[in-house]
PDB file of N, CA and C in Angstrom:
ATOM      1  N   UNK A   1     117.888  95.749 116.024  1.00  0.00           N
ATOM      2  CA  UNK A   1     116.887  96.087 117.013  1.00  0.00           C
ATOM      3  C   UNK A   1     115.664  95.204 116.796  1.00  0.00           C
ATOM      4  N   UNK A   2     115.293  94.629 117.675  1.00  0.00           N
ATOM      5  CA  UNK A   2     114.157  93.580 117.714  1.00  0.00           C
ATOM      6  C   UNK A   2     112.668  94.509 117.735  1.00  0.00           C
ATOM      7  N   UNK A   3     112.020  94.461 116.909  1.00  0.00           N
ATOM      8  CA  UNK A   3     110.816  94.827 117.304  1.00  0.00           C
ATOM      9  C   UNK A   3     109.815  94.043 118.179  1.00  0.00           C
ATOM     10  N   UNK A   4     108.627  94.969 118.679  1.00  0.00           N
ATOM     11  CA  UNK A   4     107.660  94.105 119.551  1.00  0.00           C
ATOM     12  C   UNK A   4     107.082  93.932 118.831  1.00  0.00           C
ATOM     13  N   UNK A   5     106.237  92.562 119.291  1.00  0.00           N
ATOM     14  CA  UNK A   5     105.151  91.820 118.710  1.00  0.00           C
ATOM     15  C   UNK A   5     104.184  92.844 118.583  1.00  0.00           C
ATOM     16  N   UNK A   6     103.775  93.888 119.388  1.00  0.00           N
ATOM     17  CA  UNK A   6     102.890  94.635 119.039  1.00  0.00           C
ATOM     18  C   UNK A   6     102.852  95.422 117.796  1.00  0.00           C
ATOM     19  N   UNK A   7     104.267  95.793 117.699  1.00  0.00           N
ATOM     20  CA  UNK A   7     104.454  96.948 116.553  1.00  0.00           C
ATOM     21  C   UNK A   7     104.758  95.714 115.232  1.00  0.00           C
ATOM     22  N   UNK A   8     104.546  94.501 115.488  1.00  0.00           N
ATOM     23  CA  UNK A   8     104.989  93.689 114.193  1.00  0.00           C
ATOM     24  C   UNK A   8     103.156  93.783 113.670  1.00  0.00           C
ATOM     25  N   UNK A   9     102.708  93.517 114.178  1.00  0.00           N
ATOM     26  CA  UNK A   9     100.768  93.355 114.215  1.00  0.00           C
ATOM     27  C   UNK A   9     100.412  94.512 113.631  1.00  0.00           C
ATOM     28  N   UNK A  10     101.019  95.852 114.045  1.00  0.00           N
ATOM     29  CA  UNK A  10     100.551  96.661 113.701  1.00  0.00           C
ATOM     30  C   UNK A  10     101.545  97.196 111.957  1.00  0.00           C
ATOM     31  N   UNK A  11     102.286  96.810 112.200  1.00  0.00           N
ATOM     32  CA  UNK A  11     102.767  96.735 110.727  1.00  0.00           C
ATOM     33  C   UNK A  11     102.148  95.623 109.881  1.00  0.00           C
ATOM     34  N   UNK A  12     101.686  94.239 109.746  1.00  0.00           N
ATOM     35  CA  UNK A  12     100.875  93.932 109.485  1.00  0.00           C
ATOM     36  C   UNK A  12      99.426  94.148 108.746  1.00  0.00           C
ATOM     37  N   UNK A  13      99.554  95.116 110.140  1.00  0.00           N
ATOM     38  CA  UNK A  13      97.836  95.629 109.681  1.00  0.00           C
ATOM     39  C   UNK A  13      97.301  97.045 108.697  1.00  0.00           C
ATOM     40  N   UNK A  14      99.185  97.818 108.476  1.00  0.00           N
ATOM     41  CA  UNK A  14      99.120  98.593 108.214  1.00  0.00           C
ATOM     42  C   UNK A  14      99.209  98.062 105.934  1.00  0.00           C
ATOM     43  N   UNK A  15      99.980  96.878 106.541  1.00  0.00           N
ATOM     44  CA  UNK A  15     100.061  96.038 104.939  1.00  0.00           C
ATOM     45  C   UNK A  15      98.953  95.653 104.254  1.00  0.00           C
ATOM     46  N   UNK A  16      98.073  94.722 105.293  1.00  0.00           N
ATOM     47  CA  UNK A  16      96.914  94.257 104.912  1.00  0.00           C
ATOM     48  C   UNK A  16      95.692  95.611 104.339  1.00  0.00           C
ATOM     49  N   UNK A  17      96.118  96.378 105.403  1.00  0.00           N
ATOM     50  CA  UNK A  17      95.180  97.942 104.735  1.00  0.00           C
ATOM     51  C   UNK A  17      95.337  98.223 103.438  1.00  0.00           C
ATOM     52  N   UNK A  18      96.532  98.771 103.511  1.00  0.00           N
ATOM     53  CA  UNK A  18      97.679  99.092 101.679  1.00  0.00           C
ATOM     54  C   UNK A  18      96.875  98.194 100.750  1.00  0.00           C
ATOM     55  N   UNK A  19      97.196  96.780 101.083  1.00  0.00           N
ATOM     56  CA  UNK A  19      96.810  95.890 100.271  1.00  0.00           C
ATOM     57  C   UNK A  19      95.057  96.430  99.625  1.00  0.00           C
ATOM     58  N   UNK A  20      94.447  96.120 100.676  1.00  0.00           N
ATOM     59  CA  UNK A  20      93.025  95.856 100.442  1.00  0.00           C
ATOM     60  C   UNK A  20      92.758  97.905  99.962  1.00  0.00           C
ATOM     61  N   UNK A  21      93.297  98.956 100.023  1.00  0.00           N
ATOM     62  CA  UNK A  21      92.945  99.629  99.259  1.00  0.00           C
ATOM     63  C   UNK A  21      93.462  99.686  98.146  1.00  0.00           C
ATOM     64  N   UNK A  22      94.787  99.514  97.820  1.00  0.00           N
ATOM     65  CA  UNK A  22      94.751  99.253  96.227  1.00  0.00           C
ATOM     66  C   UNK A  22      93.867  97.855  95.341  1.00  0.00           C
ATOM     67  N   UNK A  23      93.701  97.195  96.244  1.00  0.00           N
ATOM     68  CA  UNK A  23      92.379  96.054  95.309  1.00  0.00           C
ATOM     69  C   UNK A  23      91.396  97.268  95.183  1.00  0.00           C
ATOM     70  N   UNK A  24      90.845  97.880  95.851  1.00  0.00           N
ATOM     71  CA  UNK A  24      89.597  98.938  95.663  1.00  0.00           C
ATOM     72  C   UNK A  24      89.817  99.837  94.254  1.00  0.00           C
ATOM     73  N   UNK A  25      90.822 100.582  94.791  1.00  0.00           N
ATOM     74  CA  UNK A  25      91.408 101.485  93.760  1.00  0.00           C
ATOM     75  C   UNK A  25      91.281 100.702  92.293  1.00  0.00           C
ATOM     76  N   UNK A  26      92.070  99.579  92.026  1.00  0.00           N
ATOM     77  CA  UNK A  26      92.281  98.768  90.919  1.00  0.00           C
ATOM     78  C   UNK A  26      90.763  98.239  90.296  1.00  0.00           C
ATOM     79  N   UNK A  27      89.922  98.010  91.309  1.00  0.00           N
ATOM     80  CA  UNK A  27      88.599  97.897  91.240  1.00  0.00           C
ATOM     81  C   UNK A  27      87.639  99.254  90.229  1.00  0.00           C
ATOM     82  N   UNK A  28      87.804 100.254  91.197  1.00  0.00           N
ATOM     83  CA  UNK A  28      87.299 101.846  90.332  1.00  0.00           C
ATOM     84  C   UNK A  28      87.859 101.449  89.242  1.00  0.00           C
ATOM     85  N   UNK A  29      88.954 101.589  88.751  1.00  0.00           N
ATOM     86  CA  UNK A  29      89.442 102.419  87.613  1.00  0.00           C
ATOM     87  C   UNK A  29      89.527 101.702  86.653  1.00  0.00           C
ATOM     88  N   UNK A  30      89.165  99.976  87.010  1.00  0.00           N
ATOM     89  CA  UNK A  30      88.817  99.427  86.281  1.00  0.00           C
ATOM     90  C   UNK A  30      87.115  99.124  85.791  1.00  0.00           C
ATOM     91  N   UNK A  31      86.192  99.141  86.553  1.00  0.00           N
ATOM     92  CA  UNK A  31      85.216  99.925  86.239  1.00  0.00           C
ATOM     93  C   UNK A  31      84.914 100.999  85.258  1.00  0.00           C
ATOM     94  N   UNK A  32      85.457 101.783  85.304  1.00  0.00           N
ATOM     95  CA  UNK A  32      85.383 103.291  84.699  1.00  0.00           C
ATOM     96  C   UNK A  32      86.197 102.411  82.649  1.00  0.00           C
ATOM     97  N   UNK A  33      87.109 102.095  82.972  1.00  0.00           N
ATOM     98  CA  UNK A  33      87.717 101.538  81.795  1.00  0.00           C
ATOM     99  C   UNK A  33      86.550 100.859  81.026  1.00  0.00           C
ATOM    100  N   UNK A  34      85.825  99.804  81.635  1.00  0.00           N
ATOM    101  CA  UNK A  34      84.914  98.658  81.507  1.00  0.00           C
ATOM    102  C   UNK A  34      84.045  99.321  80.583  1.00  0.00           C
ATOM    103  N   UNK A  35      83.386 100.786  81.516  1.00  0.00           N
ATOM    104  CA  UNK A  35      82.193 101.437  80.532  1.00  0.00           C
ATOM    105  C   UNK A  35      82.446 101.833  79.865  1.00  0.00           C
ATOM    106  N   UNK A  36      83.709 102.458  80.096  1.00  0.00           N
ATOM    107  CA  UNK A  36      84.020 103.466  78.217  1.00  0.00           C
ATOM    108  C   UNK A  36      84.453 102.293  77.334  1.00  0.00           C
ATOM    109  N   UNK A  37      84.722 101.288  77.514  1.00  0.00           N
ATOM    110  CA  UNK A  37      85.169 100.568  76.453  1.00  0.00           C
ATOM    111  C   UNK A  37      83.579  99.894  75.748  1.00  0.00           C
ATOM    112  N   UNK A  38      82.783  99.599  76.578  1.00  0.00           N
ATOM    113  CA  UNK A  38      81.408  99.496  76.167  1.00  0.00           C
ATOM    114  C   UNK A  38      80.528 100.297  75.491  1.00  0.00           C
ATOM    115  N   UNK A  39      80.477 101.886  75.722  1.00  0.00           N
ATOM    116  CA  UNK A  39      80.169 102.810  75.187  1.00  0.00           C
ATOM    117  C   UNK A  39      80.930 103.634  74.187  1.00  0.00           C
ATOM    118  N   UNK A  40      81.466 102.667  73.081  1.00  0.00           N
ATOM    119  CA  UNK A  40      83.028 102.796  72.485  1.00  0.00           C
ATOM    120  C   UNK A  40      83.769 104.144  72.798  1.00  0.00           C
ATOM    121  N   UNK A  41      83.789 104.580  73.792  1.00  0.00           N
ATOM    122  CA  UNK A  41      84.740 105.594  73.419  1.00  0.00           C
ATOM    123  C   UNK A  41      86.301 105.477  73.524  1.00  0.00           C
ATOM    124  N   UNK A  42      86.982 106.464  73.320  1.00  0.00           N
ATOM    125  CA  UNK A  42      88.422 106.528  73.749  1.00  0.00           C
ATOM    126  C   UNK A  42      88.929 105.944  75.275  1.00  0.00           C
ATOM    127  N   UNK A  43      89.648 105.748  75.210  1.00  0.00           N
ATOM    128  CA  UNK A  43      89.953 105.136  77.036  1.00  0.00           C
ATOM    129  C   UNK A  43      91.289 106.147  76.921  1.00  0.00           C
ATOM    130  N   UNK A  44      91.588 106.915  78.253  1.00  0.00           N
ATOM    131  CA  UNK A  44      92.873 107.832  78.070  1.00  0.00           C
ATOM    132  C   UNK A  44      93.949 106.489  78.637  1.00  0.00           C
ATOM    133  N   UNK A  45      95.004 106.690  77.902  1.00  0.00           N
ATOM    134  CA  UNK A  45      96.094 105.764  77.741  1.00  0.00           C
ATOM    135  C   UNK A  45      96.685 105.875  79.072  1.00  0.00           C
ATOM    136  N   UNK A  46      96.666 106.885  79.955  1.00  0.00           N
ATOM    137  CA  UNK A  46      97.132 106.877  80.926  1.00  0.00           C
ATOM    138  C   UNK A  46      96.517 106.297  82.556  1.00  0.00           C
ATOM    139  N   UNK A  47      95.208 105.953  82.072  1.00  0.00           N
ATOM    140  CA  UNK A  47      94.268 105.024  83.066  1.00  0.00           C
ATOM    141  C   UNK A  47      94.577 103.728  82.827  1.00  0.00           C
ATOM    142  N   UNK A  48      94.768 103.455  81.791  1.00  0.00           N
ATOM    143  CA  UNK A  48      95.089 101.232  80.926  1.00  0.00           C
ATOM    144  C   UNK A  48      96.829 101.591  81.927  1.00  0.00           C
ATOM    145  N   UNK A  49      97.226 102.357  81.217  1.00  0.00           N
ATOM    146  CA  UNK A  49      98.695 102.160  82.190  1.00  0.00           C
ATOM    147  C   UNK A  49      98.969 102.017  83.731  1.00  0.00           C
ATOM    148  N   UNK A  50      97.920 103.282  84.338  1.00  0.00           N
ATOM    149  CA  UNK A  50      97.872 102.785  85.708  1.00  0.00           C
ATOM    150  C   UNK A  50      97.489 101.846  86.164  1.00  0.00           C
ATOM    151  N   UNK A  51      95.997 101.651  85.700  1.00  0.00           N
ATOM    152  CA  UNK A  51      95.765 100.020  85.980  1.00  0.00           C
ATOM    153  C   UNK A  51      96.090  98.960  85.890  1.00  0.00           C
ATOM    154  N   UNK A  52      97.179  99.424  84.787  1.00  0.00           N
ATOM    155  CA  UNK A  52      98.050  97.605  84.457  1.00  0.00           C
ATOM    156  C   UNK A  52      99.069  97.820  85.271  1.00  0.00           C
ATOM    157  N   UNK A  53      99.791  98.826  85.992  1.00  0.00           N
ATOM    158  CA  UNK A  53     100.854  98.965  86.724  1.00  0.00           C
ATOM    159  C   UNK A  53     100.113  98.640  88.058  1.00  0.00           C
ATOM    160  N   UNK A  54      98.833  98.884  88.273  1.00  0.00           N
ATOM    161  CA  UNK A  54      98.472  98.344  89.913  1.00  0.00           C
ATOM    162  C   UNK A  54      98.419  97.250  89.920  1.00  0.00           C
ATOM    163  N   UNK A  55      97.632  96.577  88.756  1.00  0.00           N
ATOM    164  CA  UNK A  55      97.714  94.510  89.176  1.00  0.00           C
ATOM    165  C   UNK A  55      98.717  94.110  89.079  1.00  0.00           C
ATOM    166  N   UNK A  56     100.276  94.732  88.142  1.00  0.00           N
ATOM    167  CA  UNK A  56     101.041  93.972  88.611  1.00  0.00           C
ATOM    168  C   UNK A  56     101.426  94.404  89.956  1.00  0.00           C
ATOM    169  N   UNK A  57     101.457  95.314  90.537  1.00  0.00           N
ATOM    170  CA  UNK A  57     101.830  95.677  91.928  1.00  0.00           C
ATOM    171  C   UNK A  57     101.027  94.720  92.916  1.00  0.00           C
ATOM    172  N   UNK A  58      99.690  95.099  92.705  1.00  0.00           N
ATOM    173  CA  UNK A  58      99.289  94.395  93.972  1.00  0.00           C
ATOM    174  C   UNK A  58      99.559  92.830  93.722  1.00  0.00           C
ATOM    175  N   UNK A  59      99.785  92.250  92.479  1.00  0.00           N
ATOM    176  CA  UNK A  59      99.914  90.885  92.450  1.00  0.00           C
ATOM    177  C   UNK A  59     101.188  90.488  93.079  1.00  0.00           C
ATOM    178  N   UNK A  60     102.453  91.489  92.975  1.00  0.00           N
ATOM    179  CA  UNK A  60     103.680  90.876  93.159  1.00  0.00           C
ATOM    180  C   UNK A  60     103.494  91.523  94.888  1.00  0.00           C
ATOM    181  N   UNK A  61     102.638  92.247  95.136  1.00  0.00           N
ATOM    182  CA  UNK A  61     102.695  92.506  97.064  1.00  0.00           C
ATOM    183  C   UNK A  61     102.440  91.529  97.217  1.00  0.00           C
ATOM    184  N   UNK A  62     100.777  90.837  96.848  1.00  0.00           N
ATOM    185  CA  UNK A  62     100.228  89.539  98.027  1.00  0.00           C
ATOM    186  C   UNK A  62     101.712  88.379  97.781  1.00  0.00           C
ATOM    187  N   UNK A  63     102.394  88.549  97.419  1.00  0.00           N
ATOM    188  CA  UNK A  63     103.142  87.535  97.243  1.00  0.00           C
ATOM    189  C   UNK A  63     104.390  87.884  98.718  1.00  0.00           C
ATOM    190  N   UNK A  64     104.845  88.987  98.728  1.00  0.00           N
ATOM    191  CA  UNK A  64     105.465  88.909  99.932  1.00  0.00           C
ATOM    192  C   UNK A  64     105.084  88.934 100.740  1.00  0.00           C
TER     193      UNK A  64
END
C-alpha cells in the first residue's frame, strides 16, 4: 500500500518530534547527573544507565 505524501510528512514530523524530545530529555538528566557529580554526591546507577542508553539511542536514530 503506497502511502500519501501527506501522511509521509507527517510521519516525518512525527520522527523529527521523537527525535528532538529525547535530545531534551537526554539534556535534563544529564544536567541533574552534572550537579550531583559536582556536589560529590552519589549519582543513582539507574539515571548513568538511562542516560547512556538514550545517547546511544538517539545517536543510532539520527542515523536512520
Amino acid at each position: 500500500m503506497e502511502l500519501s505524501p501527506r501522511l509521509t510528512y507527517i510521519e516525518k514530523l512525527f520522527h523529527y518530534l521523537q527525535f528532538a524530545f529525547g535530545l531534551a530529555v537526554v539534556g535534563l538528566y544529564s544536567q541533574d547527573l552534572n550537579k550531583g557529580k559536582h556536589e560529590n554526591k552519589d549519582l543513582p546507577a539507574k539515571w548513568v544507565i538511562f542516560d547512556s542508553q538514550l545517547v546511544v539511542e538517539k545517536m543510532l536514530e539520527s542515523i536512520d
